[in-house]
C-alpha atoms as a PDB file:
ATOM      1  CA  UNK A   1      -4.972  -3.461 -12.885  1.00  0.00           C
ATOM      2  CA  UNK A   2      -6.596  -3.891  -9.565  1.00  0.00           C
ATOM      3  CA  UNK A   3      -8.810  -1.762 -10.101  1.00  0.00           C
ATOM      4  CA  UNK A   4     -10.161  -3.320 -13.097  1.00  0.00           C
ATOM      5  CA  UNK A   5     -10.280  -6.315 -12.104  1.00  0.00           C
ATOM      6  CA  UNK A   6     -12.696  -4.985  -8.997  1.00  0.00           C
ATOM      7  CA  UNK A   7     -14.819  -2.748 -11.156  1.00  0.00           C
ATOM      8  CA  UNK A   8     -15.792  -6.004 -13.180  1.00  0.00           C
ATOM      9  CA  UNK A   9     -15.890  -8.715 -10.262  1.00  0.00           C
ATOM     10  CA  UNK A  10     -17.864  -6.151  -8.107  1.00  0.00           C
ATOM     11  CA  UNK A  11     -20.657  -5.762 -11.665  1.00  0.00           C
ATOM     12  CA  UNK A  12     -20.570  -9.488 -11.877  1.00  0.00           C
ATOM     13  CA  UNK A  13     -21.606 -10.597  -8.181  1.00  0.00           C
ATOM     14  CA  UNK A  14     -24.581 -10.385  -5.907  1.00  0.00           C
ATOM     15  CA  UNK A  15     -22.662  -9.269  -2.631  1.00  0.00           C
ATOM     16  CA  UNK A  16     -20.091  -6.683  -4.118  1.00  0.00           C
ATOM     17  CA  UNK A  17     -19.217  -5.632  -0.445  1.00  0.00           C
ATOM     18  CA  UNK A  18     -17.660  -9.353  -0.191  1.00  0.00           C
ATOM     19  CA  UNK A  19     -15.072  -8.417  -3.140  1.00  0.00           C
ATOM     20  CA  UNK A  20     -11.292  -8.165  -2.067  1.00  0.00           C
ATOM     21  CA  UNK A  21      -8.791  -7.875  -4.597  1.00  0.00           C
ATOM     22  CA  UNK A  22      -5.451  -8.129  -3.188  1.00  0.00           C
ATOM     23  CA  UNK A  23      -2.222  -7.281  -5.737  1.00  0.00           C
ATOM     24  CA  UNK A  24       1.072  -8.709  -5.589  1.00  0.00           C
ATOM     25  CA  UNK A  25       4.390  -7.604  -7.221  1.00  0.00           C
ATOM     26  CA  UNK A  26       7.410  -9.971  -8.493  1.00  0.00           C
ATOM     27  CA  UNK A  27       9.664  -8.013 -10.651  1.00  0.00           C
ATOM     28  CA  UNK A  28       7.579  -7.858 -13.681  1.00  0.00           C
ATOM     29  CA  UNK A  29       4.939 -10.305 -12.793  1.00  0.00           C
ATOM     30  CA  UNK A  30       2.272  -8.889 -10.614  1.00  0.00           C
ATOM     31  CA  UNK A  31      -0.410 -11.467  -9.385  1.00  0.00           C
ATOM     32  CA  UNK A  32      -3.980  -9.835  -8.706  1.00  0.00           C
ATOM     33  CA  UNK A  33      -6.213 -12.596  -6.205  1.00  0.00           C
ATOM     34  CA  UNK A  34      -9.375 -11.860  -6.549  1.00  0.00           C
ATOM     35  CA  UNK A  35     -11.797 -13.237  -3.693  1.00  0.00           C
ATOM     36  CA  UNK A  36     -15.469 -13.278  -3.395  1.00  0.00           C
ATOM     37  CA  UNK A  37     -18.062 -14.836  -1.213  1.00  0.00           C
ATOM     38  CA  UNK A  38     -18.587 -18.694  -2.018  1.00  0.00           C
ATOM     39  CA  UNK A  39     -22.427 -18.016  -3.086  1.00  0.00           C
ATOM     40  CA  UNK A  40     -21.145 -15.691  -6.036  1.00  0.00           C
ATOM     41  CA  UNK A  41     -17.928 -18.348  -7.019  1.00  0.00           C
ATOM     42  CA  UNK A  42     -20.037 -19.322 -10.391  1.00  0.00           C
ATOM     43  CA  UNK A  43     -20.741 -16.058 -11.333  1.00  0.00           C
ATOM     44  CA  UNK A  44     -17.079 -14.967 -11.687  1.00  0.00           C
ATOM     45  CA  UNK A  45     -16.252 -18.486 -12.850  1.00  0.00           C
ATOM     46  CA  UNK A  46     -18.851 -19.245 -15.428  1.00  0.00           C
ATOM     47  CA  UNK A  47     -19.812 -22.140 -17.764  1.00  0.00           C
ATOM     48  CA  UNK A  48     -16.333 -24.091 -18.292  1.00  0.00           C
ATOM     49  CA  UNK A  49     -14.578 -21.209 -17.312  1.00  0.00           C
ATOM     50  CA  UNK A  50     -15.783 -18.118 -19.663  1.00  0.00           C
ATOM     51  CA  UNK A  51     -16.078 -15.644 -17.491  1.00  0.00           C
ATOM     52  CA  UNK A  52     -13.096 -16.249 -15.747  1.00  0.00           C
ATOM     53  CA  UNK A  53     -11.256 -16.499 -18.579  1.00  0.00           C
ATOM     54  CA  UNK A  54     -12.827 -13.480 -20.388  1.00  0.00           C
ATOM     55  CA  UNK A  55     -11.591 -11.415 -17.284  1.00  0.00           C
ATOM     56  CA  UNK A  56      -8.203 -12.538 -17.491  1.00  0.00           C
ATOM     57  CA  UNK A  57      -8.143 -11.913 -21.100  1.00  0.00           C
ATOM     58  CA  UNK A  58      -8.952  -7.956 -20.505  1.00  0.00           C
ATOM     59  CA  UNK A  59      -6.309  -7.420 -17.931  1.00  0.00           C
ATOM     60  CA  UNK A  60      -4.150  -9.308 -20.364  1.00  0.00           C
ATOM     61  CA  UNK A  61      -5.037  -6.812 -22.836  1.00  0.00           C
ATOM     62  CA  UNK A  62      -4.758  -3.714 -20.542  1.00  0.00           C
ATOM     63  CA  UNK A  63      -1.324  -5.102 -19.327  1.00  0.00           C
ATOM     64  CA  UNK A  64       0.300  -5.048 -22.831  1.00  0.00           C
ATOM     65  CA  UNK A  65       1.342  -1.474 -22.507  1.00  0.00           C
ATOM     66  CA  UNK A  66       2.967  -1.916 -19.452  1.00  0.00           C
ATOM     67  CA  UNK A  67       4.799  -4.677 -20.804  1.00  0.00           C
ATOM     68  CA  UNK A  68       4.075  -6.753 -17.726  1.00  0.00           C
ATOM     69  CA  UNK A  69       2.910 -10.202 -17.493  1.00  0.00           C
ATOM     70  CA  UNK A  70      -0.271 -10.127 -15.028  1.00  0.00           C
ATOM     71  CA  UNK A  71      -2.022 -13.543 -13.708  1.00  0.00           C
ATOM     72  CA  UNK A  72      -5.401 -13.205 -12.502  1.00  0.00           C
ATOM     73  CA  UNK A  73      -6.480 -15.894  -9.917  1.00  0.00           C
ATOM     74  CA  UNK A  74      -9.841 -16.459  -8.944  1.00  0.00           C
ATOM     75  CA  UNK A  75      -9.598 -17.384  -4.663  1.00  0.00           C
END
């Protein structure tokens, strides 16, 4: 999942050597932080949220197999 989550922030942003996606484990929640530079905030974000919301929604969707719930936030 962290992975993923990179591969898309790192397409999405002007400075992808400014990406850091940290993962961390709680039994069967796992919490992926994503953080970028403050310049590129809106473009992960997007109008009201889309973007944002769109990424969580794939990892959501990639998690299902795993049966694992997986929270995405946005740092």
């Amino acid at each position: 999942m962290k992975e993923l989550v990179e591969v898309i922030a790192k397409a999405l942003v002007e400075n992808p050597d400014e990406v850091v996606v940290t993962q961390k484990e709680d039994g069967k929640n796992l919490t992926i932080e994503l953080h970028v530079a403050a310049s590129d905030m809106g473009k992960v974000i997007g109008k009201q949220g889309r973007i944002a919301k769109a990424i969580r929604s794939v990892v959501k969707a990639a998690s299902s197999k795993d049966n694992r719930r997986v929270d995405v936030e946005i740092i």
